[in-house]
Structure formats: C-alpha cells, structure tokens
C-alpha atoms as a PDB file:
ATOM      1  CA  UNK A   1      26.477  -0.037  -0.880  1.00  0.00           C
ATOM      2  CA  UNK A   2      24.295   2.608  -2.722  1.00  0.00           C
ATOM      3  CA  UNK A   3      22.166   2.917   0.476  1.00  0.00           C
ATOM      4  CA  UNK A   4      24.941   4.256   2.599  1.00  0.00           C
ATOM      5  CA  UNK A   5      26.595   6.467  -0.647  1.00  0.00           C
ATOM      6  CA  UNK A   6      23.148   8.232  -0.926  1.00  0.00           C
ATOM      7  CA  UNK A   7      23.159   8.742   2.880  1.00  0.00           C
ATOM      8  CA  UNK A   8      26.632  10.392   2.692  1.00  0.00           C
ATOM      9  CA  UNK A   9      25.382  12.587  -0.606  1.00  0.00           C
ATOM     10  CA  UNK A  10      22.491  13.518   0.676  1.00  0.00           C
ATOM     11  CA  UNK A  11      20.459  11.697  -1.612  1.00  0.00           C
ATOM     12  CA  UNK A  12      21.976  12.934  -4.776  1.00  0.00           C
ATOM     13  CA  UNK A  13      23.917   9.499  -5.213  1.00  0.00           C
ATOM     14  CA  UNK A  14      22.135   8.866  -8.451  1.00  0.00           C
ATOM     15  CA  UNK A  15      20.150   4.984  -8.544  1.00  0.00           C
ATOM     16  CA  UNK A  16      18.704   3.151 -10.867  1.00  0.00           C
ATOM     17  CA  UNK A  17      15.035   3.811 -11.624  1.00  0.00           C
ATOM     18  CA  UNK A  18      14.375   0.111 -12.203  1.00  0.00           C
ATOM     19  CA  UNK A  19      14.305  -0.848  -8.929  1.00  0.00           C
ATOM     20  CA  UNK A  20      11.230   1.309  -7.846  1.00  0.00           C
ATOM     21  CA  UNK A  21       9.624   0.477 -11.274  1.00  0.00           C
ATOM     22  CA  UNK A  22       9.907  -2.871 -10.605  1.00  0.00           C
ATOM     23  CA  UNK A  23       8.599  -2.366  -6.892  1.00  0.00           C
ATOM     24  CA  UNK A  24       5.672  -0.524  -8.045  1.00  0.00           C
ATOM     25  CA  UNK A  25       4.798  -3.463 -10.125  1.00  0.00           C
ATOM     26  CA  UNK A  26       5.470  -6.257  -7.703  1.00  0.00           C
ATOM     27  CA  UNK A  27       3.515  -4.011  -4.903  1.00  0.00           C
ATOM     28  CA  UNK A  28       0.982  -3.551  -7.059  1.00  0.00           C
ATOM     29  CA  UNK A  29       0.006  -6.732  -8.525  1.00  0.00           C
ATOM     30  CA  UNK A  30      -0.179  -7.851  -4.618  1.00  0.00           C
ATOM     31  CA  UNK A  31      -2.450  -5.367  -3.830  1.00  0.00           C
ATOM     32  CA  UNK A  32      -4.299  -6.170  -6.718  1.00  0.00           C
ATOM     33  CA  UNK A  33      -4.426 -10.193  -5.970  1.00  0.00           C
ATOM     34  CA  UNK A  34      -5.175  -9.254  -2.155  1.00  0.00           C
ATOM     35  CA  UNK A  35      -8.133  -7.082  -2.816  1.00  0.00           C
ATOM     36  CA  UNK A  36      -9.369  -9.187  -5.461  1.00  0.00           C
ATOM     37  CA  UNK A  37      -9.611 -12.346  -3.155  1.00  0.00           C
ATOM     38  CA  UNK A  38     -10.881 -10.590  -0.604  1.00  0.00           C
ATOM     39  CA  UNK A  39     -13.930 -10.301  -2.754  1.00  0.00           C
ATOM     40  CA  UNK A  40     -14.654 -14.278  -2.390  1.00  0.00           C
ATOM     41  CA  UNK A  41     -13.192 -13.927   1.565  1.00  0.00           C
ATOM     42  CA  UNK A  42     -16.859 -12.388   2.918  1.00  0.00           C
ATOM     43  CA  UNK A  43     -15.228  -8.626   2.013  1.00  0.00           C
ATOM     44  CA  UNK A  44     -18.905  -8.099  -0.480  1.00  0.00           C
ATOM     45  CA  UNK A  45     -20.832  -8.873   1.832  1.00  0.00           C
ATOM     46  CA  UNK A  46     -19.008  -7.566   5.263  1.00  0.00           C
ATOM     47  CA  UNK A  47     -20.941  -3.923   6.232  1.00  0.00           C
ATOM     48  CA  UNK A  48     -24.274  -5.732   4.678  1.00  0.00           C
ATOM     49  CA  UNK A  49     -27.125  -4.596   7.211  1.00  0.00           C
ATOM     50  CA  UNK A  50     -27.431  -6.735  10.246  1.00  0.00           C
ATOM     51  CA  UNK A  51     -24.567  -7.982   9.796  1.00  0.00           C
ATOM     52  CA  UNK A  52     -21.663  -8.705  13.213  1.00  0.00           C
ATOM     53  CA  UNK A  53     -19.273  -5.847  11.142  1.00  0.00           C
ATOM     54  CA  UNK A  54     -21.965  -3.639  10.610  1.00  0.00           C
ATOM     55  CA  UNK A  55     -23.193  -3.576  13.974  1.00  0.00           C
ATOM     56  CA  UNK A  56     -19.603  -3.424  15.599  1.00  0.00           C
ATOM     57  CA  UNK A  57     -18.878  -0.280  12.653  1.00  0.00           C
ATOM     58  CA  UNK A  58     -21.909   1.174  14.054  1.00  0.00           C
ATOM     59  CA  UNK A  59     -21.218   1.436  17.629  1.00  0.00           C
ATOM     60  CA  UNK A  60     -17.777   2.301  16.843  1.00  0.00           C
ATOM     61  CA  UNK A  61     -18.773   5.322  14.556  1.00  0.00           C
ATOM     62  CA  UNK A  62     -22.399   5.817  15.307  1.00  0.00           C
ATOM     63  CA  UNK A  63     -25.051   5.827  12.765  1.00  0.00           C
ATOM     64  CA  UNK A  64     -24.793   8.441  10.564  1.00  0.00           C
ATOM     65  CA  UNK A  65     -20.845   7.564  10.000  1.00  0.00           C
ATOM     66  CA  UNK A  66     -21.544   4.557  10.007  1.00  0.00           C
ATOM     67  CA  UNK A  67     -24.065   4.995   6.865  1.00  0.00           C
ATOM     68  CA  UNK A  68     -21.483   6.506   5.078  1.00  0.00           C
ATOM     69  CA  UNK A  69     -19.354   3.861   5.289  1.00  0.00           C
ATOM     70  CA  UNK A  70     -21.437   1.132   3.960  1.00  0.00           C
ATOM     71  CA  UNK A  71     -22.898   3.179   1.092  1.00  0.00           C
ATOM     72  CA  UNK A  72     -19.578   3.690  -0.559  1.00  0.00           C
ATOM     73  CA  UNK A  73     -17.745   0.654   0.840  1.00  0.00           C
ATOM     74  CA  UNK A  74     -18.862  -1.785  -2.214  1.00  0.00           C
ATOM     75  CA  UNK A  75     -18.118   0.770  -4.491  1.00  0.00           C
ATOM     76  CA  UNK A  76     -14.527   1.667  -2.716  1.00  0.00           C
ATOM     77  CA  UNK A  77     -14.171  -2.333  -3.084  1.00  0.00           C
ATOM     78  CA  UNK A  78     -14.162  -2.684  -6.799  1.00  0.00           C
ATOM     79  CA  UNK A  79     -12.373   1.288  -6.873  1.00  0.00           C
ATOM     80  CA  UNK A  80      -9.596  -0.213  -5.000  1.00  0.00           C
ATOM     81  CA  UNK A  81      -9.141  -3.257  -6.977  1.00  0.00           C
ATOM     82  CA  UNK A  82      -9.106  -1.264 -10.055  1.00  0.00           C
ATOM     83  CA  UNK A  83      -6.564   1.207  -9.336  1.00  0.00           C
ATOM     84  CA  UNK A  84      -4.208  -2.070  -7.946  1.00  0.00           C
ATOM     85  CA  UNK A  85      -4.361  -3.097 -11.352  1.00  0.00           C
ATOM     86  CA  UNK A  86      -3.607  -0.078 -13.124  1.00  0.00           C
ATOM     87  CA  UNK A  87      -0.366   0.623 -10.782  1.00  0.00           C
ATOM     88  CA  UNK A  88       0.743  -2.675 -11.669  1.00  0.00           C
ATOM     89  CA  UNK A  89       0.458  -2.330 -15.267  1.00  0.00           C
ATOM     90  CA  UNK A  90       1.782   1.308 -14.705  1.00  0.00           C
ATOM     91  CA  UNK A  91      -1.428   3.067 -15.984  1.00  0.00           C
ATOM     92  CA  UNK A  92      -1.310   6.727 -14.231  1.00  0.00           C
ATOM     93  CA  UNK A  93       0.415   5.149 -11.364  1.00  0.00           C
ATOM     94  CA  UNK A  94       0.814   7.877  -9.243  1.00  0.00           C
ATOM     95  CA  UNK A  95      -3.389   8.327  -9.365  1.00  0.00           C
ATOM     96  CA  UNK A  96      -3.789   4.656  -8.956  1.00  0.00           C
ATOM     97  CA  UNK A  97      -1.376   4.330  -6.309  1.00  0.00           C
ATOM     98  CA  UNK A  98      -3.408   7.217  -4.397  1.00  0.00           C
ATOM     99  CA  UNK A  99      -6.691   4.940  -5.021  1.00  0.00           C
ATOM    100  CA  UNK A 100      -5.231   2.344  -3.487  1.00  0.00           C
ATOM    101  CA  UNK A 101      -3.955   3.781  -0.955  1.00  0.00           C
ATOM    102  CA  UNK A 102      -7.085   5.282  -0.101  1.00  0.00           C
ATOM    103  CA  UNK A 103      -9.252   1.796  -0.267  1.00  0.00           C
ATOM    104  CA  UNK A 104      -6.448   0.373   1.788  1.00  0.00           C
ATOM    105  CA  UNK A 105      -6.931   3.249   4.686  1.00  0.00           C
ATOM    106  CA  UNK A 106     -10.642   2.101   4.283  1.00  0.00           C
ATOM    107  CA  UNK A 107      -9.606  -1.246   6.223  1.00  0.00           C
ATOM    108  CA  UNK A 108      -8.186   0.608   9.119  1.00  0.00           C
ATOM    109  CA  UNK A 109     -11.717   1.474   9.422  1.00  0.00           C
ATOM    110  CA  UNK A 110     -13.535  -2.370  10.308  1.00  0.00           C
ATOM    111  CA  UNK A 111     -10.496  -4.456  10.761  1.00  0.00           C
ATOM    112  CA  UNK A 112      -9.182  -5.328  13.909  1.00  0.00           C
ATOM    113  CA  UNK A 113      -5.328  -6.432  13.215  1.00  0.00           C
ATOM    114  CA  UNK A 114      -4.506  -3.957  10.535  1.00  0.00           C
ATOM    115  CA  UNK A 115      -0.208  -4.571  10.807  1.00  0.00           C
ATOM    116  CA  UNK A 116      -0.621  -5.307   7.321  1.00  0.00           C
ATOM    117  CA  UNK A 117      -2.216  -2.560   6.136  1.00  0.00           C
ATOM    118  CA  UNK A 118      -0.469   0.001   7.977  1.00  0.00           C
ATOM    119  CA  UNK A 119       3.065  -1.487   6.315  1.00  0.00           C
ATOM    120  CA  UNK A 120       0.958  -1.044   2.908  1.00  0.00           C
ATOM    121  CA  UNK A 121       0.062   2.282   3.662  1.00  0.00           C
ATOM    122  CA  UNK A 122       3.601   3.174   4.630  1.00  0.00           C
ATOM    123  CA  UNK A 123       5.306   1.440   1.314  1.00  0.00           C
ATOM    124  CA  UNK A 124       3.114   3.058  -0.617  1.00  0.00           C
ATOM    125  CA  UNK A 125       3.435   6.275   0.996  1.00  0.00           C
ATOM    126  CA  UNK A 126       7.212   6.005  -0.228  1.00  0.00           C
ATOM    127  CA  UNK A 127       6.388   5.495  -3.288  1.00  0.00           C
ATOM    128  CA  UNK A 128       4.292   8.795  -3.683  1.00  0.00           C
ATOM    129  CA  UNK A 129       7.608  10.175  -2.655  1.00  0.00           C
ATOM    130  CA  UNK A 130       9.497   8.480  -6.042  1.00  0.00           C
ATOM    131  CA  UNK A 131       9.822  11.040  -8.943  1.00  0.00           C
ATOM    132  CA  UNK A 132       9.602   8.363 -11.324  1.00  0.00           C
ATOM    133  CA  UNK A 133       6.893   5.371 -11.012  1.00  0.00           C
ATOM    134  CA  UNK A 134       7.434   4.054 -15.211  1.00  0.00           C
ATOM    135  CA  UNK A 135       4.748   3.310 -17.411  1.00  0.00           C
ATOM    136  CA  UNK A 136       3.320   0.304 -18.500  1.00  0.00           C
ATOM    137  CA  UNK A 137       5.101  -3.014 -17.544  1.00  0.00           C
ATOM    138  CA  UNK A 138       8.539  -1.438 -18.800  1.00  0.00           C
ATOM    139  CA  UNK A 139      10.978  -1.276 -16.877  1.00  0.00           C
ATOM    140  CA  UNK A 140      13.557   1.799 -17.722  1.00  0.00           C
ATOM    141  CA  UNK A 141      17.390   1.295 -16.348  1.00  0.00           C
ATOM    142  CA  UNK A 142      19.721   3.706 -16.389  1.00  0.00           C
ATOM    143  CA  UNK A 143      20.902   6.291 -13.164  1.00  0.00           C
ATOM    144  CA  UNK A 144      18.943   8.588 -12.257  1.00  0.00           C
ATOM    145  CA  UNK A 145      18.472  10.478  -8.959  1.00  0.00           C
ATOM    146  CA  UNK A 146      14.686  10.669  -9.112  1.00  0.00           C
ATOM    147  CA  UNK A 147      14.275   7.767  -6.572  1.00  0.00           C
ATOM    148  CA  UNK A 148      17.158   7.907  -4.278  1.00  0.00           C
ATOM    149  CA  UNK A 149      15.206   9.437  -1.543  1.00  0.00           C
ATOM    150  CA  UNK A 150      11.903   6.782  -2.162  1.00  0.00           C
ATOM    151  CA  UNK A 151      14.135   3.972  -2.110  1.00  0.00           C
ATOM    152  CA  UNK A 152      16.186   4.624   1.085  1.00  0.00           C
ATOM    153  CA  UNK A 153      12.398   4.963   2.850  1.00  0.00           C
ATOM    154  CA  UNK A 154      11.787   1.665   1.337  1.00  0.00           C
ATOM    155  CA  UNK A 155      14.973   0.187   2.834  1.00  0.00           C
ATOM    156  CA  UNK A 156      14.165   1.661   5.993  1.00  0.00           C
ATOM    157  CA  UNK A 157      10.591   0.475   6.662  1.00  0.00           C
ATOM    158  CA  UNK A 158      11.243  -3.151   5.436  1.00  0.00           C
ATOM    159  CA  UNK A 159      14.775  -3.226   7.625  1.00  0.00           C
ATOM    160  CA  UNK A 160      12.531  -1.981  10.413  1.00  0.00           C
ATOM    161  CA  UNK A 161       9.532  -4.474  10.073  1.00  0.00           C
ATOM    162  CA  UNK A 162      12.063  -7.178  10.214  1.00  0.00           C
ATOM    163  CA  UNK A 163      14.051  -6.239  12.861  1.00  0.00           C
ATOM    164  CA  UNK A 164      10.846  -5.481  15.162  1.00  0.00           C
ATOM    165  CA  UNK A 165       9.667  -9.069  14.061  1.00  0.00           C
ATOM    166  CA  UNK A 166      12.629 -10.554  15.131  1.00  0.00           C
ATOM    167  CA  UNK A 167      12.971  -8.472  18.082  1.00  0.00           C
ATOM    168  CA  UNK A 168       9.346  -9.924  18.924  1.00  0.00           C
ATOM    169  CA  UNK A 169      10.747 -13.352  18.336  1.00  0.00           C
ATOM    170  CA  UNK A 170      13.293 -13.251  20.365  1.00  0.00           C
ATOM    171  CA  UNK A 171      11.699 -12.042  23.437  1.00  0.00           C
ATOM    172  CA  UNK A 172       9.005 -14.448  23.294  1.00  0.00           C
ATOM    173  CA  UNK A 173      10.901 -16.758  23.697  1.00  0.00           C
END
C-alpha cells in the first residue's frame, strides 16, 4: 500500500528507512559472497596472457585497451570485493557502493551473458538514489521520506525482472 500512497504524493509519502538499510546489507553481502567466489571460479586467473579471455578481450578492444584492462583487472578484483564488504557492514556505503558498482561494470567488459550484472548495476543504481544508506549493521526505523523515491525504483525493477521472466516463460512454452 505505501507504493501506490507515494505514487499519489509524489514521493513525499514518508517510509521507513529500514527497508533500504536492510537492502543495502542483504545486496551487499551478495555482492560480496559473489565476487569473493568468483576468486576460486577461474576470475584470478581469467585476462592472464594467452589465455581464451584474453585473446577474445583483445580482438574485441584491440591491444592497447585491451592492456589496460588486464593491468588493473586483478587489482579491480580484490577493489571490488572490498568495497562489497564495506556496504554490507555499512562502512561509507555510498563510496563502497560506487566501488562496486564500478568492478561490477568491469564484467560487462569479458562476460558474455551479463543479465545479472546489468540487474546489479540497476539495483544499485537505486540505491545511489536513497538519501539514507545507515551505518554499520544497524538498522534505524522510524518514517522518513529520504528513501521513498529509491524504494519505488527498487519495486519497479524487481516487478519488472519478474514479469519479463515470466513473460519469457510463458511464451516458450
């Protein structure tokens, strides 16, 4: 019901900050087990030289590019990972979230399905939008209009990747 009251107010229907809070930390502590694991899932060694990934970034980008990319890609790794932590445990979350969301965009780079990134990027794109992210693993309630507008996005994009999933579903069937 608060979704369609902050519609109607123009997002002035005031919320409780808890919900993003507790989003942030969720969202981040998946981010934070995802890039971790991808660590022992061939991501430290992906872009090494010779490599298939290397060779495919190369003729995608070119060389030069295509050196930049693997000189700061280890470091971007353990960057990324980093910053996934500190959003979780709500240590200068708006700068970590913009880490992560930067070592996320990274993937769109050498990945060839990147649905999963791209619904990252846009989550935590709404986020950035939220005037207030917490601190630390607290979680404040109370009503406040400082994420009204952050969490409708948030309803939005998750309504819409479920609908277009089951839209996919049903006509492939």
């Amino acid at each position: 019901m608060w979704f369609f009251d902050a519609l109607a107010s123009g997002f002035q229907h005031p919320t409780d900050p808890a919900r993003l809070q507790a989003f942030r930390i969720v969202f981040g502590t998946v981010l934070a087990a995802r890039f971790a694991l991808s660590f022992g899932q061939g991501g430290w060694d992906r872009l090494t030289p010779g490599s298939l990934s290397a060779h495919v970034v190369e003729q995608r980008f070119g060389p030069a590019r295509a050196g930049l990319l693997f000189a700061v890609y280890r470091p971007a790794l353990i960057v990324r990972t980093a910053a996934a932590v500190a959003l979780a445990v709500g240590v200068a979350p708006r700068l970590a979230l913009l880490l992560v969301l930067a070592g996320a965009a990274m993937e769109l780079l050498y990945l060839k399905s990147p649905n999963a990134i791209r619904y990252s990027l846009l989550t935590g794109a709404c986020l950035l939008l939220a005037g207030n992210l917490g601190a630390g693993l607290h979680i404040a309630h109370g009503s406040s209009t400082a994420n009204t507008w952050a969490q409708v996005l948030l309803v939005l994009v998750t309504t819409d990747i479920y609908w277009n999933s089951a839209w996919q579903k049903l006509g492939s069937e």
